[in-house]
N, C-alpha and C. Protein backbone atom coordinates (compact mmCIF):
# COMPACT_ATOMS: atom_id res chain seq x y z
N UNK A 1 0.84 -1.17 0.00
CA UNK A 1 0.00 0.00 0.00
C UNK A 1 0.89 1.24 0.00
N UNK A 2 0.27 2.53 -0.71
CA UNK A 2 1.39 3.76 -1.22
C UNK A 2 1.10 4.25 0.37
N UNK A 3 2.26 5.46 0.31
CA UNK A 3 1.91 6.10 1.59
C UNK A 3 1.09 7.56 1.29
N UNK A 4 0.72 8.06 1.89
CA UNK A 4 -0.43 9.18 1.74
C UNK A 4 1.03 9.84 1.24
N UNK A 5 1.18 11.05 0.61
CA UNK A 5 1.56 12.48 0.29
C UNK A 5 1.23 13.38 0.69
N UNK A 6 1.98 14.11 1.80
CA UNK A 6 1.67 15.63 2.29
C UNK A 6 2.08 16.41 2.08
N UNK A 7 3.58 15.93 1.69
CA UNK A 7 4.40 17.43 1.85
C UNK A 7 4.36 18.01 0.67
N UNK A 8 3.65 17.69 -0.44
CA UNK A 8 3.20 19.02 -1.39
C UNK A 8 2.69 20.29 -0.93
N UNK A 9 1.53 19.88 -0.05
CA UNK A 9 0.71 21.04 1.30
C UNK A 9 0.84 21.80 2.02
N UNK A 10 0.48 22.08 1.83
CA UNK A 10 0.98 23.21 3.49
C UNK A 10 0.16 22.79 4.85
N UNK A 11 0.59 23.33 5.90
CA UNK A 11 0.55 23.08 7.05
C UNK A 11 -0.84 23.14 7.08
N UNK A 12 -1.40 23.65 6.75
CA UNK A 12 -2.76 24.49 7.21
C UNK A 12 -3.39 23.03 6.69
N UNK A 13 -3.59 22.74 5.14
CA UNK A 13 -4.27 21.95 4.67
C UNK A 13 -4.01 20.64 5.50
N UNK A 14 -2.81 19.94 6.00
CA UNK A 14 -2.70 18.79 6.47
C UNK A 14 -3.48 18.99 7.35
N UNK A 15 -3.06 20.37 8.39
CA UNK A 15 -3.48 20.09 9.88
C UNK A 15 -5.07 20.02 9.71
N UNK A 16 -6.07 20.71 8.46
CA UNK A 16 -7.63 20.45 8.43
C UNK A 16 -7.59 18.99 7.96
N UNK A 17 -6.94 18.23 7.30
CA UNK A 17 -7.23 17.16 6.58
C UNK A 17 -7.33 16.21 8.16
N UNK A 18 -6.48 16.26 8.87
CA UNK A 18 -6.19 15.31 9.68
C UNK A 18 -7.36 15.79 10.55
N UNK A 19 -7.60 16.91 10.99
CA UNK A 19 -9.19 17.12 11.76
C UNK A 19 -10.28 16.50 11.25
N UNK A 20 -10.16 16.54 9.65
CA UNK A 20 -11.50 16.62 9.43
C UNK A 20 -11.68 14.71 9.36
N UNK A 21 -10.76 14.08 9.03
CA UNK A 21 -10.50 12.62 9.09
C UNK A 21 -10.48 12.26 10.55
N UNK A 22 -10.40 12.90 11.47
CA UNK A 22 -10.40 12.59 13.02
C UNK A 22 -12.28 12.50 13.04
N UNK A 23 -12.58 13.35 12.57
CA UNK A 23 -13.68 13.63 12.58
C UNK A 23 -14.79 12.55 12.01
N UNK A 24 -14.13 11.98 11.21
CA UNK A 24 -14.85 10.89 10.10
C UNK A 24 -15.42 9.83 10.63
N UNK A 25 -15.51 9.23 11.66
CA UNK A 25 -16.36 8.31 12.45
C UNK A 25 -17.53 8.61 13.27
N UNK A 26 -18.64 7.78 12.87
CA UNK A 26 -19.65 8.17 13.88
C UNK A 26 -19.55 7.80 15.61
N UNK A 27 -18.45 7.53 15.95
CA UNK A 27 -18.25 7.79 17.58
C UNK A 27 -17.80 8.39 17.84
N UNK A 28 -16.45 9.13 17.18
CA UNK A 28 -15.71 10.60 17.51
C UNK A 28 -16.85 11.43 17.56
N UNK A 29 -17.68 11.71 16.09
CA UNK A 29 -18.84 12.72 16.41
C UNK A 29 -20.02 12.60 16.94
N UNK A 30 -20.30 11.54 17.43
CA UNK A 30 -21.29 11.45 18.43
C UNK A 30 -20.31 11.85 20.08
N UNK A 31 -18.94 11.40 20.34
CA UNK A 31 -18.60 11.94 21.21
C UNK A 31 -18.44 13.65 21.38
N UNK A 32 -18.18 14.31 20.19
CA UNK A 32 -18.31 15.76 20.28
C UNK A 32 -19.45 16.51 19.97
N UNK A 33 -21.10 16.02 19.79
CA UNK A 33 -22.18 16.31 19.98
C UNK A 33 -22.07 15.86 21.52
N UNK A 34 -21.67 15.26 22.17
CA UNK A 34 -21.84 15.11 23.59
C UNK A 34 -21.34 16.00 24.64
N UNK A 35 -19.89 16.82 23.86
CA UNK A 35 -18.94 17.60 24.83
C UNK A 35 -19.97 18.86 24.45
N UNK A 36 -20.52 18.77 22.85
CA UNK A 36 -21.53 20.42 22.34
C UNK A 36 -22.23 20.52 23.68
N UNK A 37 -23.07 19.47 24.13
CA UNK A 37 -24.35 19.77 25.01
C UNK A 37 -23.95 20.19 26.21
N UNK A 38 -22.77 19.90 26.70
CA UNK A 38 -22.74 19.76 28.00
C UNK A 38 -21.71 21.09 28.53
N UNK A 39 -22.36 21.61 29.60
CA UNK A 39 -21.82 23.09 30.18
C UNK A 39 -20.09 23.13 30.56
N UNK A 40 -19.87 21.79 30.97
CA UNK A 40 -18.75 21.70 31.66
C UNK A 40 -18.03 20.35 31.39
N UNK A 41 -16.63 20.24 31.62
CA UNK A 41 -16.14 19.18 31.03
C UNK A 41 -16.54 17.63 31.53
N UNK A 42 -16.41 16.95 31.03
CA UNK A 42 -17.03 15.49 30.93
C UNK A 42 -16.01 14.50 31.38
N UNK A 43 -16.03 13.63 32.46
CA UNK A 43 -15.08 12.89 33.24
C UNK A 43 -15.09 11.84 32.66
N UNK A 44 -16.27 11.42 33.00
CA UNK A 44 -16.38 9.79 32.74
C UNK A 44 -17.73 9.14 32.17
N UNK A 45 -18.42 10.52 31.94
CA UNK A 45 -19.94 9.88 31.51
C UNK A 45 -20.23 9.50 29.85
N UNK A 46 -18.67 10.02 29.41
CA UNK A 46 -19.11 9.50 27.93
C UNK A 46 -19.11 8.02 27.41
N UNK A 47 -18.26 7.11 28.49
CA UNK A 47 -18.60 5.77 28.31
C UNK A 47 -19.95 5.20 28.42
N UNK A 48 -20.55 5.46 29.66
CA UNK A 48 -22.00 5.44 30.38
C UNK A 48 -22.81 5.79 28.94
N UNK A 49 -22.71 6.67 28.01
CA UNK A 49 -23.62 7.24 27.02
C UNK A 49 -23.71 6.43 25.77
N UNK A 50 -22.28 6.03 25.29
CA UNK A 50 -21.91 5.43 23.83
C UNK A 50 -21.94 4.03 24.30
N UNK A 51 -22.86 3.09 23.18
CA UNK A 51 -22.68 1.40 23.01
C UNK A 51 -21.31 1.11 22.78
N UNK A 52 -20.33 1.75 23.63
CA UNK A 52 -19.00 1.11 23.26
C UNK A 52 -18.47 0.64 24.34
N UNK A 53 -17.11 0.15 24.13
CA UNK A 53 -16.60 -0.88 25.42
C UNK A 53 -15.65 1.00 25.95
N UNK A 54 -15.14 0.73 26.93
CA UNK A 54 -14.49 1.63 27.56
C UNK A 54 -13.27 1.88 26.83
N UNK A 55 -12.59 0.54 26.27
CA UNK A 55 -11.23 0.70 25.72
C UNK A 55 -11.18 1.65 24.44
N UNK A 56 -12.46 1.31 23.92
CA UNK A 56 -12.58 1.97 22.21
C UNK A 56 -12.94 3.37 22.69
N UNK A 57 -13.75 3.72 23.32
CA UNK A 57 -14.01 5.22 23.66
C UNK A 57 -12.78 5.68 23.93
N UNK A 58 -11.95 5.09 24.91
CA UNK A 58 -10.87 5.41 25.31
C UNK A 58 -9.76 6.05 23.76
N UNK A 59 -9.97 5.12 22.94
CA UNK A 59 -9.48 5.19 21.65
C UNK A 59 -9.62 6.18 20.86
N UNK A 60 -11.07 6.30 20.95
CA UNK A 60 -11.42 7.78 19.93
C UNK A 60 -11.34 9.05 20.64
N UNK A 61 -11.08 8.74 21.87
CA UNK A 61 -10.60 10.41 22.30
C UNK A 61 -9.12 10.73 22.44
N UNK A 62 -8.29 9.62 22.49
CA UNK A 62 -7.48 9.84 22.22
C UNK A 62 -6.92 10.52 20.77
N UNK A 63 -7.57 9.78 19.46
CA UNK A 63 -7.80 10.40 18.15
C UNK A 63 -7.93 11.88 18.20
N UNK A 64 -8.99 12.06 18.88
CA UNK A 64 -9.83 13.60 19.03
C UNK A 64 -8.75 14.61 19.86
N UNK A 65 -7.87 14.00 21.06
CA UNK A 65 -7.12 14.71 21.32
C UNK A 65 -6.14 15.02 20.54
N UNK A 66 -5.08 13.96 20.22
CA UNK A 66 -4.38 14.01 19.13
C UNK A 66 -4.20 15.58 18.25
N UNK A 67 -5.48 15.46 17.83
CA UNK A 67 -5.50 16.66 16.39
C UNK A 67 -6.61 17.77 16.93
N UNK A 68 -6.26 17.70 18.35
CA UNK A 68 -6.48 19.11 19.06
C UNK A 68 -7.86 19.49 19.12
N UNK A 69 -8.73 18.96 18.58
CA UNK A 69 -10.47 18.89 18.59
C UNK A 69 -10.68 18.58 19.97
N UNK A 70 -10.04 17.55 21.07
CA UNK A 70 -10.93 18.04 22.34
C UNK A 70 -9.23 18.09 23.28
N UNK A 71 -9.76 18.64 24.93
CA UNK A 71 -8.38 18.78 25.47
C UNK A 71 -9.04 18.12 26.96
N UNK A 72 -8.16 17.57 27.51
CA UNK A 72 -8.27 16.93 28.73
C UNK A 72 -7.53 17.05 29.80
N UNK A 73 -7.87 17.53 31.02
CA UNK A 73 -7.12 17.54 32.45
C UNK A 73 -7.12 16.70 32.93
N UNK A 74 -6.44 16.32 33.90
CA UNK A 74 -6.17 15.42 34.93
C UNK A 74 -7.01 15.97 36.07
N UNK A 75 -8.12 14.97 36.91
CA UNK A 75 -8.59 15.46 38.09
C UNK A 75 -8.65 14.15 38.77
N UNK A 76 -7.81 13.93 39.50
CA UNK A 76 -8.04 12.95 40.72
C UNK A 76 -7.39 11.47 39.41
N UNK A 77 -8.66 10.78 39.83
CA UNK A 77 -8.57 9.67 38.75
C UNK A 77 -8.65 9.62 37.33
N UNK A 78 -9.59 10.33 37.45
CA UNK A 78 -10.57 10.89 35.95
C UNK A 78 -9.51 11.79 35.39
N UNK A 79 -9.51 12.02 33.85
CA UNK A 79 -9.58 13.03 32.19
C UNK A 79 -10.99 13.68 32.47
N UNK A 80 -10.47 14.83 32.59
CA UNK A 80 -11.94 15.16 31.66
C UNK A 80 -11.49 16.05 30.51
N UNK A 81 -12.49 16.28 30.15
CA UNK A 81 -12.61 16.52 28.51
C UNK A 81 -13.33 17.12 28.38
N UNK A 82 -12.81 18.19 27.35
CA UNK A 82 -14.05 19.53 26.67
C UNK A 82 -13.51 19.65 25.45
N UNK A 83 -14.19 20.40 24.66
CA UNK A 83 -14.10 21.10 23.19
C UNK A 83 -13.11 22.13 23.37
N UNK A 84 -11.77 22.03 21.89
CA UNK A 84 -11.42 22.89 22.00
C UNK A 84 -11.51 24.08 21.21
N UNK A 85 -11.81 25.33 21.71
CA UNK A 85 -12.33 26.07 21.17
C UNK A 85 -11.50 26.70 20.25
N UNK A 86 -10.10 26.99 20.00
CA UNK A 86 -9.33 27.49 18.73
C UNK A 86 -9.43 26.10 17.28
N UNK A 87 -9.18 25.09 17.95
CA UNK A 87 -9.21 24.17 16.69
C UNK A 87 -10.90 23.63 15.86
N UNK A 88 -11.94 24.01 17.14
CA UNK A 88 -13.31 24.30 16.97
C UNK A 88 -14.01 25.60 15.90
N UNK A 89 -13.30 26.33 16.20
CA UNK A 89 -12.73 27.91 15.01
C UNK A 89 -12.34 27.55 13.83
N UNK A 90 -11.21 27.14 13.68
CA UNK A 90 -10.26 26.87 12.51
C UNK A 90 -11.75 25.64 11.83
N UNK A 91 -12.37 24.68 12.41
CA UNK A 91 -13.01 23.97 11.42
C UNK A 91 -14.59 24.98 11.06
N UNK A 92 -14.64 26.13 11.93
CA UNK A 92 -16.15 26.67 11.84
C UNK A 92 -15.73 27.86 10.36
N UNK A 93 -14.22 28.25 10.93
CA UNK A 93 -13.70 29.19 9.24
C UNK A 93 -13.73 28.36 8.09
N UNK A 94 -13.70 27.29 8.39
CA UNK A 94 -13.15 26.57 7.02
C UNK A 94 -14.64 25.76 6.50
N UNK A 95 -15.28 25.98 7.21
CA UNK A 95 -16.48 25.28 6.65
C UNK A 95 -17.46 26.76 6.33
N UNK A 96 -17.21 27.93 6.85
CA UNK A 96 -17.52 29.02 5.93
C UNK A 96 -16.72 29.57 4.95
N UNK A 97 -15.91 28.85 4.49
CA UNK A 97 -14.37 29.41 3.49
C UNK A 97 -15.40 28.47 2.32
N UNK A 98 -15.78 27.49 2.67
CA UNK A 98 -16.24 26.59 1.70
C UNK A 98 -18.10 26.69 1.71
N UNK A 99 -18.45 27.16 1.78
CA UNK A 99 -19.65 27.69 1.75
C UNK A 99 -19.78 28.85 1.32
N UNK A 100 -18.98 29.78 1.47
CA UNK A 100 -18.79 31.42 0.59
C UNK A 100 -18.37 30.76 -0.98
N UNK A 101 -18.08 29.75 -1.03
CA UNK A 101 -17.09 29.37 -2.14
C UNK A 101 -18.55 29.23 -2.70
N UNK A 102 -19.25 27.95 -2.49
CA UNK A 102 -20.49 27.58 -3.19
C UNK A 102 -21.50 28.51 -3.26
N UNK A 103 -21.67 29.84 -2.65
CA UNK A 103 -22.53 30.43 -2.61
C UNK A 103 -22.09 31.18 -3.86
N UNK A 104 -20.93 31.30 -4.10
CA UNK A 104 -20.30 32.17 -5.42
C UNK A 104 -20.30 31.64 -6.83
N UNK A 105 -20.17 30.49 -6.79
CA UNK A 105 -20.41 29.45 -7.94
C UNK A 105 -21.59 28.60 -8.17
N UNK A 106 -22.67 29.07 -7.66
CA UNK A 106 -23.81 28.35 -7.86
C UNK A 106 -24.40 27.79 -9.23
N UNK A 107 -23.96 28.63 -10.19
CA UNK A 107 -24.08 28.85 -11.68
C UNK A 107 -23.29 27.70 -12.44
N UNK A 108 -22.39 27.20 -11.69
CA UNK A 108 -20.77 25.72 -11.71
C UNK A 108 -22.42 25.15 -12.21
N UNK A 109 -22.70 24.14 -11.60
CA UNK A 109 -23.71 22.90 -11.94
C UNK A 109 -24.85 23.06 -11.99
């Protein structure tokens, strides 16, 4: 199997590609519709919520941390976990970067 190609890119494009591919599973984004709802960061109730085993949740937030979409403290025993709000930005610009785009080319198809 080839290996992906990045370094044609620039920084910017990898670092959205790899968000938006973090993003690409329905348990990462059912886990960050979960951090949306909730006022304050989330310890341990996102296992309790998702049909998943603990290890795999464990898995996809690690993913999600990774590429800076959620951030986690240490309290006692527990991570908790919230949304992060600059890399939460960077995907809310870029999904209006690409929506100004289509609103301009409507006439394309």
């Amino acid at each position: 199997m080839g290996i992906t190609k990045t370094a044609g890119f620039s920084t910017e494009t990898n670092e959205m590609a790899d968000i938006l591919k973090a993003l690409g599973h329905p348990a990462r984004l059912e886990i960050v519709k979960i951090l949306m709802g909730l006022p304050t960061c989330v310890c341990g109730d996102i296992v309790e919520i998702l049909p998943l085993a603990q290890s795999t949740v464990s898995k996809h937030l690690s993913e999600l941390k990774k590429v800076g979409i959620i951030k986690g403290t240490i309290k006692g025993n527990n991570i908790c976990y919230c949304l992060d709000e600059k890399i939460i930005l960077k995907i809310q610009n870029f999904i209006n970067l690409v929506q100004t785009c289509c609103i301009k080319s409507s006439e394309c198809c």
